[in-house]
N, C-alpha and C. Protein backbone atom coordinates (compact mmCIF):
# COMPACT_ATOMS: atom_id res chain seq x y z
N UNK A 1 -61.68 -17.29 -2.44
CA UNK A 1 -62.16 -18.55 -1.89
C UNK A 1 -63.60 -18.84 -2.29
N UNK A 2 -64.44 -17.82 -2.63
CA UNK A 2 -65.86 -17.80 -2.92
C UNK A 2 -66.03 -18.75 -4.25
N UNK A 3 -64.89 -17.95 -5.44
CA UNK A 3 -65.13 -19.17 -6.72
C UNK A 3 -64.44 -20.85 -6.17
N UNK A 4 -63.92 -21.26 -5.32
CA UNK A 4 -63.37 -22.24 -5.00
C UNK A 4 -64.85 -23.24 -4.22
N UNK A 5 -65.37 -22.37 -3.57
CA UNK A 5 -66.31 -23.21 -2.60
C UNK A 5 -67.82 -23.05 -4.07
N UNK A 6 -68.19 -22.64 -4.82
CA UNK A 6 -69.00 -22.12 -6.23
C UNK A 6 -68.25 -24.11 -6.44
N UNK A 7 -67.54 -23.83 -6.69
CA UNK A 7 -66.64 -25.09 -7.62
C UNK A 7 -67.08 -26.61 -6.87
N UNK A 8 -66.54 -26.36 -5.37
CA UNK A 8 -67.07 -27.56 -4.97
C UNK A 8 -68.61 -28.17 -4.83
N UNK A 9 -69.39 -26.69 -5.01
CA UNK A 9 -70.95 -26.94 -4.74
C UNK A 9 -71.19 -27.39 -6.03
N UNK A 10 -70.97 -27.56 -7.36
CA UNK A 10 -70.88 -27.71 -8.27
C UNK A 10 -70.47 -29.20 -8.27
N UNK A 11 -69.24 -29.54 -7.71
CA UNK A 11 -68.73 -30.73 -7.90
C UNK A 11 -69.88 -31.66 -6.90
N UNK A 12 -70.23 -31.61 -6.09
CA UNK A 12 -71.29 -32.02 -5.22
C UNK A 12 -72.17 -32.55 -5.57
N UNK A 13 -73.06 -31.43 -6.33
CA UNK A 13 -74.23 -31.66 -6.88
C UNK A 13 -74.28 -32.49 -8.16
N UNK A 14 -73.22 -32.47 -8.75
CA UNK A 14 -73.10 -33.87 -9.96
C UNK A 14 -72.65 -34.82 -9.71
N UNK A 15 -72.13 -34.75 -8.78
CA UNK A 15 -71.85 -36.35 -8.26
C UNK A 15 -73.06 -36.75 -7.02
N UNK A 16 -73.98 -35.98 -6.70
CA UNK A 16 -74.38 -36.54 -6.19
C UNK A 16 -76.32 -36.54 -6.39
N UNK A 17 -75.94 -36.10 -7.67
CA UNK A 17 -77.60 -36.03 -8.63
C UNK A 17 -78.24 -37.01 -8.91
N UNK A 18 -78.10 -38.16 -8.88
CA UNK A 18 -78.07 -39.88 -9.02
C UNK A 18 -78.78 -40.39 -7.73
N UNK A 19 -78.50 -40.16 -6.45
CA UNK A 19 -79.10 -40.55 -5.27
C UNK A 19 -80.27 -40.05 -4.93
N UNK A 20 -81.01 -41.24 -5.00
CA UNK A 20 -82.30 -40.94 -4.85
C UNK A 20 -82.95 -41.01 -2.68
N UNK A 21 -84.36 -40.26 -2.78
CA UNK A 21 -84.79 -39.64 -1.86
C UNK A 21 -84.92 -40.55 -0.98
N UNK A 22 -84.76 -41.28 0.19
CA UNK A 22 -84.76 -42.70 1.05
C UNK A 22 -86.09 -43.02 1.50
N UNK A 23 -87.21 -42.35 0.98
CA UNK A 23 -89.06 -42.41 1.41
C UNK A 23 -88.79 -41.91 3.07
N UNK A 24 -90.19 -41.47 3.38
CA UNK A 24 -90.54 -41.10 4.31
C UNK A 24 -89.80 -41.76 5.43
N UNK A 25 -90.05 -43.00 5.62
CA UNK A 25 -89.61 -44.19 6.58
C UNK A 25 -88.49 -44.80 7.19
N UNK A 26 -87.96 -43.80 5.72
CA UNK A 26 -86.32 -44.22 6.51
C UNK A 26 -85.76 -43.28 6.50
N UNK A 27 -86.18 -41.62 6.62
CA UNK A 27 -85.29 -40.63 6.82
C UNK A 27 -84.20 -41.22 8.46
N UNK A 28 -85.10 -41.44 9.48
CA UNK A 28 -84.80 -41.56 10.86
C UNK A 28 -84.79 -43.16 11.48
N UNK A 29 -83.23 -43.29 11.82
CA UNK A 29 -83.22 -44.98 12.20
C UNK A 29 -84.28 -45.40 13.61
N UNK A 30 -84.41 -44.45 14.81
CA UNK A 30 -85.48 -45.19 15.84
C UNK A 30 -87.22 -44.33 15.29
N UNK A 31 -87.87 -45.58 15.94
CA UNK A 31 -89.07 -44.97 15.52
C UNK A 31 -89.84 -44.98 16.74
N UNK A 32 -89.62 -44.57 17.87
CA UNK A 32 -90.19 -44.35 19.41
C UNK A 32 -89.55 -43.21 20.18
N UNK A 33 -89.23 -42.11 18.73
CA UNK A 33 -87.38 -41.38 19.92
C UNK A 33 -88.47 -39.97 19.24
N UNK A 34 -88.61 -39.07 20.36
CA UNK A 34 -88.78 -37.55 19.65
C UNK A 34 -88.01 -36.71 19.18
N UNK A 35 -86.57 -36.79 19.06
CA UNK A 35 -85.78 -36.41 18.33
C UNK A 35 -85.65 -36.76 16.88
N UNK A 36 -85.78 -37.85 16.49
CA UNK A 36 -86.11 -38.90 15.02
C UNK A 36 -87.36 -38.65 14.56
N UNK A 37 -88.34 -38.60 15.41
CA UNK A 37 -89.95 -37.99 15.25
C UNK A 37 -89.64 -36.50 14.46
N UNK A 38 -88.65 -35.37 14.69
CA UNK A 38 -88.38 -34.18 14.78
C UNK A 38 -88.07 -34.10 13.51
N UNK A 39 -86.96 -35.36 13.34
CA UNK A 39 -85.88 -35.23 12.16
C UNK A 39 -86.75 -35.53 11.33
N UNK A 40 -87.93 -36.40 11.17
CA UNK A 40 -88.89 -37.07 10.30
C UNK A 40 -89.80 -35.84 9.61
N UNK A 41 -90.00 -35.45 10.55
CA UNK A 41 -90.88 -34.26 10.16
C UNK A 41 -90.38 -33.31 9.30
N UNK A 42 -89.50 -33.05 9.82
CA UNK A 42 -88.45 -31.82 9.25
C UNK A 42 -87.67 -31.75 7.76
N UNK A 43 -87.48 -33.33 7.51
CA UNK A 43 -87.14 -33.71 6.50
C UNK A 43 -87.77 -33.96 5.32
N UNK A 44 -88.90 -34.56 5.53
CA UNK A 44 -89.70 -35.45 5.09
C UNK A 44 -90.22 -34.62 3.41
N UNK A 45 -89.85 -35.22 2.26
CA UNK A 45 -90.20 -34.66 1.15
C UNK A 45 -89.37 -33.99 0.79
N UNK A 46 -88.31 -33.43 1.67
CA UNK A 46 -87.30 -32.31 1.35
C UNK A 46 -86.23 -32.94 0.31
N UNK A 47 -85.27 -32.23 -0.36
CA UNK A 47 -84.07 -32.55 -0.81
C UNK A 47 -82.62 -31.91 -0.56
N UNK A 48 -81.43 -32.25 -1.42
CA UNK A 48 -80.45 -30.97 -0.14
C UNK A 48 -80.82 -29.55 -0.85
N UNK A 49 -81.48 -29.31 -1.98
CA UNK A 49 -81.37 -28.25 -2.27
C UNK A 49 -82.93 -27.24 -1.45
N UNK A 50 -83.38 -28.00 -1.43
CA UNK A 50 -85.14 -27.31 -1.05
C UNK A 50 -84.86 -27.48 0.74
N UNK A 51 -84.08 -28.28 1.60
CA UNK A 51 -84.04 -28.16 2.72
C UNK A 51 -83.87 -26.86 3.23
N UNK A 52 -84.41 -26.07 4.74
CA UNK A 52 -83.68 -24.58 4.52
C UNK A 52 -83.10 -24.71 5.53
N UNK A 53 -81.75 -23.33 5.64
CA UNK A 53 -80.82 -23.40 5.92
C UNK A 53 -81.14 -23.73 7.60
N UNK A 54 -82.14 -23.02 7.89
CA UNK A 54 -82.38 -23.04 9.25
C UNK A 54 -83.36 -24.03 10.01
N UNK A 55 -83.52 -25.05 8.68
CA UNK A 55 -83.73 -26.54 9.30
C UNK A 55 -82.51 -27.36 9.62
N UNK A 56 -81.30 -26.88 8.93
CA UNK A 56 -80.27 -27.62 8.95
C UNK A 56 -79.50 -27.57 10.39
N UNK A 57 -79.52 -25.94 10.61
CA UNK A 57 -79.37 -25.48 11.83
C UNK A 57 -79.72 -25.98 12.75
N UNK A 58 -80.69 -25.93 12.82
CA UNK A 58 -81.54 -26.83 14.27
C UNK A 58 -81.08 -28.51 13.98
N UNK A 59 -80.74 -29.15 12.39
CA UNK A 59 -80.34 -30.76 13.11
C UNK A 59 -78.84 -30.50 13.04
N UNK A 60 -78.42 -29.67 13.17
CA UNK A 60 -76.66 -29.34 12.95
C UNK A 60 -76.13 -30.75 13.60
N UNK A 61 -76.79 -31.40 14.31
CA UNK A 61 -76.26 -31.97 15.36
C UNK A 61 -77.41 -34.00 14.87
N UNK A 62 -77.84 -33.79 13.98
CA UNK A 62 -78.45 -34.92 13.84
C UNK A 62 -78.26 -35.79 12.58
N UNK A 63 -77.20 -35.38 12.12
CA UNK A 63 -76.47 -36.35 11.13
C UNK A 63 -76.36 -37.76 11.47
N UNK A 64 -76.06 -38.00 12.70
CA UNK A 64 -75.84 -39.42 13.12
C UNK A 64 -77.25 -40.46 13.50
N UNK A 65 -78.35 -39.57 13.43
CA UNK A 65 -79.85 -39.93 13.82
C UNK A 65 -80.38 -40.33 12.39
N UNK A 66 -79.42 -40.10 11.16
CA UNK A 66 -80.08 -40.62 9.78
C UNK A 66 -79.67 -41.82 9.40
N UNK A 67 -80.79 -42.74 8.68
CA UNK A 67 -80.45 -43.82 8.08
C UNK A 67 -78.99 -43.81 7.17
N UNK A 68 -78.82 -44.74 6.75
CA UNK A 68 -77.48 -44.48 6.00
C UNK A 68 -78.09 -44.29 4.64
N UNK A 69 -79.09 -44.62 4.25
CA UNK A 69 -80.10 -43.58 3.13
C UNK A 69 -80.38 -42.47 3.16
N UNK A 70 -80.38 -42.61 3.99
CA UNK A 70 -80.54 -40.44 4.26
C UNK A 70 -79.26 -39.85 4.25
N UNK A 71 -78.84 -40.32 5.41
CA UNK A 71 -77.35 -39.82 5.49
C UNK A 71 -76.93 -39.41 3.87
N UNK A 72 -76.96 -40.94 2.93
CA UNK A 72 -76.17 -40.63 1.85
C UNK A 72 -76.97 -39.14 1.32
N UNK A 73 -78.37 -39.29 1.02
CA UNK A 73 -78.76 -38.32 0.33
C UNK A 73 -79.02 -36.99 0.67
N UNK A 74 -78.97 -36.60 2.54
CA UNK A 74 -79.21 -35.31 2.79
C UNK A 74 -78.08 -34.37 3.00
N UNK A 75 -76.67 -35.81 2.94
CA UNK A 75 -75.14 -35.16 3.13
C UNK A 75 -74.85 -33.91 2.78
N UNK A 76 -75.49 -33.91 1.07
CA UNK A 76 -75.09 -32.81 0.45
C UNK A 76 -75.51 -31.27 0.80
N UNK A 77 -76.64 -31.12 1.46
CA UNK A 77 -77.10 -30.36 2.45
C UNK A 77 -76.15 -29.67 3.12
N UNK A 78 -75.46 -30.26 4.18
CA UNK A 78 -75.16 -30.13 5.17
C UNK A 78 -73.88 -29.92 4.58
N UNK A 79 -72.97 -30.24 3.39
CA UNK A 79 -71.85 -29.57 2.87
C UNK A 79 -72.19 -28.25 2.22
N UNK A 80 -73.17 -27.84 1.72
CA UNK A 80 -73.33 -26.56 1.27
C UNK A 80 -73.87 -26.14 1.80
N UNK A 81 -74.30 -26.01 2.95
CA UNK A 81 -74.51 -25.05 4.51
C UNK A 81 -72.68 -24.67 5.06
N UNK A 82 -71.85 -25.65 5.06
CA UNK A 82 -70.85 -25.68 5.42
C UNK A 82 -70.06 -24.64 4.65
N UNK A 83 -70.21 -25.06 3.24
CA UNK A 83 -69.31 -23.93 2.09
C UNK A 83 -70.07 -22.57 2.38
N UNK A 84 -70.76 -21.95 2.58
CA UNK A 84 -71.50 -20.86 2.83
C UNK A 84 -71.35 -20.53 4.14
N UNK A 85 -70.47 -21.16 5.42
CA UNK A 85 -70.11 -20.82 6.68
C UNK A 85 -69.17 -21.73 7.10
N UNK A 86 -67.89 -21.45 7.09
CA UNK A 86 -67.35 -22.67 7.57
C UNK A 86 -67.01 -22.51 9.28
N UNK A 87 -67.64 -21.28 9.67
CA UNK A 87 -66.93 -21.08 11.47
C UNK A 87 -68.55 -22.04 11.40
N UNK A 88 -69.30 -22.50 10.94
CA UNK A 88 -70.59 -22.70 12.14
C UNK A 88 -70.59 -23.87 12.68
N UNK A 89 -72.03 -23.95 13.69
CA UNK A 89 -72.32 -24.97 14.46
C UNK A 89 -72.05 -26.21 13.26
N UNK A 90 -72.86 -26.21 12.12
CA UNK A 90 -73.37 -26.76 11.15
C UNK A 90 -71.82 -27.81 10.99
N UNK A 91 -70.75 -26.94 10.34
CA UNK A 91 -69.47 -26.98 9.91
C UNK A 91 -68.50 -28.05 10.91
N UNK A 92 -68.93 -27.64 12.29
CA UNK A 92 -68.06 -28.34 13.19
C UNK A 92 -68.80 -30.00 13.60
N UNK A 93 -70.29 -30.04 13.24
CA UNK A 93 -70.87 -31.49 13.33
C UNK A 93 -70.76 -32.12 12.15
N UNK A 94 -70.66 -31.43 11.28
CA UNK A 94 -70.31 -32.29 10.07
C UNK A 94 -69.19 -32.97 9.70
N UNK A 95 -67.67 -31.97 9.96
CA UNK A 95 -66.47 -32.71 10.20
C UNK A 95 -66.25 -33.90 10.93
N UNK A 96 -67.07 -33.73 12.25
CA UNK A 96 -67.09 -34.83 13.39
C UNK A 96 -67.68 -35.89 12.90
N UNK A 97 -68.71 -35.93 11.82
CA UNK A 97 -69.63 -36.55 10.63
C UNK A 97 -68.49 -37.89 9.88
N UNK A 98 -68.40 -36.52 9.41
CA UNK A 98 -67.20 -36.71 8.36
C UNK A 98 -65.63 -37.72 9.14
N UNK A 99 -65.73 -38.02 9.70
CA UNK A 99 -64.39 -38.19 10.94
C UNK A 99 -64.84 -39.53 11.51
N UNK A 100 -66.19 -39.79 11.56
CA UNK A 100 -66.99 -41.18 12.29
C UNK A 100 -67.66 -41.37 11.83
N UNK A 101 -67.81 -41.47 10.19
CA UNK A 101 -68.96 -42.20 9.19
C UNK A 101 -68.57 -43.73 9.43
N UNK A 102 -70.16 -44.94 9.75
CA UNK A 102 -69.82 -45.86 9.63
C UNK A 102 -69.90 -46.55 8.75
N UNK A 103 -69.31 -47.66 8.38
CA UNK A 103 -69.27 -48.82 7.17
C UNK A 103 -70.34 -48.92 6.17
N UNK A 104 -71.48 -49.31 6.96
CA UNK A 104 -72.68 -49.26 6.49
C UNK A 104 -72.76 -48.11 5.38
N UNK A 105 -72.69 -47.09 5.90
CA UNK A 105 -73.36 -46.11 5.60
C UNK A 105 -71.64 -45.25 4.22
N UNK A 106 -70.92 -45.57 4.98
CA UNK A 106 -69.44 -45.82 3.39
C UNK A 106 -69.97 -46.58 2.15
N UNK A 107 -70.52 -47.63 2.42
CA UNK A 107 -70.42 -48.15 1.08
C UNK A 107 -71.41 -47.86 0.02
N UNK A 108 -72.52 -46.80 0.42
CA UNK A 108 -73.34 -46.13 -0.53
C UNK A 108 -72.27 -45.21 -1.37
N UNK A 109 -71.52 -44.84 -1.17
CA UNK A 109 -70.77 -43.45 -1.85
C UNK A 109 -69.79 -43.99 -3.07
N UNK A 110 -70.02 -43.39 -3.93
CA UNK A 110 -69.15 -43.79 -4.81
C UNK A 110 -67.97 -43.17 -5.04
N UNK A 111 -67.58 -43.51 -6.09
CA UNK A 111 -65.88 -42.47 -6.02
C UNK A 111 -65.70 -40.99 -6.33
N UNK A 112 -66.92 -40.81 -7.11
CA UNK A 112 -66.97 -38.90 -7.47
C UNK A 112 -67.65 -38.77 -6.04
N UNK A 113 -68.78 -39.20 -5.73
CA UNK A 113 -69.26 -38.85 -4.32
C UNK A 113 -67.88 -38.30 -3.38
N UNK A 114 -67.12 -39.32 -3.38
CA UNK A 114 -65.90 -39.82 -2.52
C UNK A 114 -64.96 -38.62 -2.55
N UNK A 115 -64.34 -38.07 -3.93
CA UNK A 115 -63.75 -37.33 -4.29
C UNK A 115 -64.13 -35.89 -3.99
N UNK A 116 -65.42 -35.61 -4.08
CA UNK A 116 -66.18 -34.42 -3.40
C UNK A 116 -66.04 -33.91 -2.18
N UNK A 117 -66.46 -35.28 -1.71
CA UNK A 117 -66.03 -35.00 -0.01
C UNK A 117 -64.44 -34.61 0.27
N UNK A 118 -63.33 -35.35 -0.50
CA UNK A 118 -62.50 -35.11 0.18
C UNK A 118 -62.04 -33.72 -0.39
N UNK A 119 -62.72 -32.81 -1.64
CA UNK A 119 -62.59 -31.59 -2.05
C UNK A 119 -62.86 -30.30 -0.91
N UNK A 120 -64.35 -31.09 -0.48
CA UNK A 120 -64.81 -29.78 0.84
C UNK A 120 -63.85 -30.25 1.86
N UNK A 121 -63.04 -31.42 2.27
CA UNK A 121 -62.05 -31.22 3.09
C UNK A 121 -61.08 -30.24 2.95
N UNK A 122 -60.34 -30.70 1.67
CA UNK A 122 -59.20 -29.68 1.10
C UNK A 122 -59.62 -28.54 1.54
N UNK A 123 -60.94 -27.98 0.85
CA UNK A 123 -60.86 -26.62 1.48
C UNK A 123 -61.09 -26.13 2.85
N UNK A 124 -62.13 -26.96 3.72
CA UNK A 124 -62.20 -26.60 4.91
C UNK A 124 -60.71 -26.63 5.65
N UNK A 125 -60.17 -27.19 5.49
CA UNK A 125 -58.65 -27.22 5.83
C UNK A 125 -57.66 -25.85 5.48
N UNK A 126 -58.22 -25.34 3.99
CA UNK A 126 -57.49 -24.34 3.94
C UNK A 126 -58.26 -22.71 4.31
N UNK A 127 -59.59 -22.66 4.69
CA UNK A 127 -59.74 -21.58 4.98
C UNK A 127 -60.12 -21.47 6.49
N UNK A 128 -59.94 -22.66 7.41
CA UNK A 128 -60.68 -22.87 8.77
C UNK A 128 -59.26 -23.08 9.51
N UNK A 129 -59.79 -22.77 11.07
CA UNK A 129 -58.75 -22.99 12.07
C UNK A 129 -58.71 -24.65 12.40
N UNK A 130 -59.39 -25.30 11.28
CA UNK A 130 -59.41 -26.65 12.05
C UNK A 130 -58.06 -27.56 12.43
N UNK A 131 -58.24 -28.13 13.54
CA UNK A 131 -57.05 -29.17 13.19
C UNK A 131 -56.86 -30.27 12.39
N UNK A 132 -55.21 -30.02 11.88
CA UNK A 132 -54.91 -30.99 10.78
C UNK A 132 -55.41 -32.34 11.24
N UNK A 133 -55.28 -32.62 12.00
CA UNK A 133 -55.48 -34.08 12.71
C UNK A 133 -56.92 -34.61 12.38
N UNK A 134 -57.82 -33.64 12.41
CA UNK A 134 -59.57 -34.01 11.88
C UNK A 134 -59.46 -34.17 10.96
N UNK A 135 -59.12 -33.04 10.21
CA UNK A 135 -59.32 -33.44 8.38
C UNK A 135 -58.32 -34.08 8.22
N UNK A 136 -57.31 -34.57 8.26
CA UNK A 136 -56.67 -36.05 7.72
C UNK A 136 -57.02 -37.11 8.07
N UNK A 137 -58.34 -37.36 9.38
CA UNK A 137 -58.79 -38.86 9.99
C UNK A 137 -59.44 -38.64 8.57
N UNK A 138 -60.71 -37.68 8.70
CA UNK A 138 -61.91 -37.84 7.99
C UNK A 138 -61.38 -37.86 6.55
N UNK A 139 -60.28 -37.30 6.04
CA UNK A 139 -59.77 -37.51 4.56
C UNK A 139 -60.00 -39.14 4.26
N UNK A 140 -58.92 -39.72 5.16
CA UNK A 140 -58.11 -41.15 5.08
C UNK A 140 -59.67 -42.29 4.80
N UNK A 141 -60.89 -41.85 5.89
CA UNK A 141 -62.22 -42.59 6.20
C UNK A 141 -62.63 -42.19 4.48
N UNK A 142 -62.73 -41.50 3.65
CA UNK A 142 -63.33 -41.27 2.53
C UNK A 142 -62.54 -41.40 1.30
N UNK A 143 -61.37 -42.25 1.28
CA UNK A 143 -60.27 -42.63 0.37
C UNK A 143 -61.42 -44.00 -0.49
């Protein structure tokens, strides 16, 4: 499974080498919230590869606090934290991610983007206890 998840981090990162960094300003959609203050900080200058793992950790849970500029560009992050653990905290907010992405924030992705994602599904599906029912919403949302 190790060369399989190698493969998708691979497929990831070329499809998603093109998206550029969203500036300081719009990592975080409120700008009066100390949680978004947190995410701002934390982020700020980073990329998915230079982010560390144990910044990701701590926003395991703040995917939904990013612009849909960020979102698009720090996604990849947060899938190769995932391929490198799929029991974690990280793994189970991202599916939920992945499962309630909104419109807005869909129509940045393109079709290799698109196709990527639904690759780390395939596999989270085949090496995780998840239910079928998640990864086929979040498949169907990234068609």
């Amino acid at each position: 499974m190790e060369a399989q998840s190698e493969k998708i981090k691979n497929q990831i990162t070329e499809a998603f080498a093109q998206v550029r960094y969203p500036g300081d300003k719009h990592i975080a959609y409120h700008q009066d919230c100390l949680e978004c203050d947190r995410v701002r900080a934390d982020f700020r200058g980073q990329s998915p590869t230079t982010l560390e793992k144990d910044v990701i950790e701590w926003h395991h849970d703040s995917l939904p606090l990013l612009s849909p500029k960020a979102y698009h560009f720090f996604l990849p992050a947060y899938l190769f934290q995932a391929l490198d653990d799929a029991h974690s905290g990280v793994t189970e907010m991202l599916l939920y991610s992945l499962d309630s992405t909104e419109k807005k924030r869909l129509k940045l992705f393109n079709k290799d983007q698109k196709e990527a994602i639904r690759s780390f599904l395939n596999w989270l599906q085949s090496v995780n206890e998840y239910r079928d029912e998640e990864v086929e919403n979040a498949r169907k949302i990234w068609i």
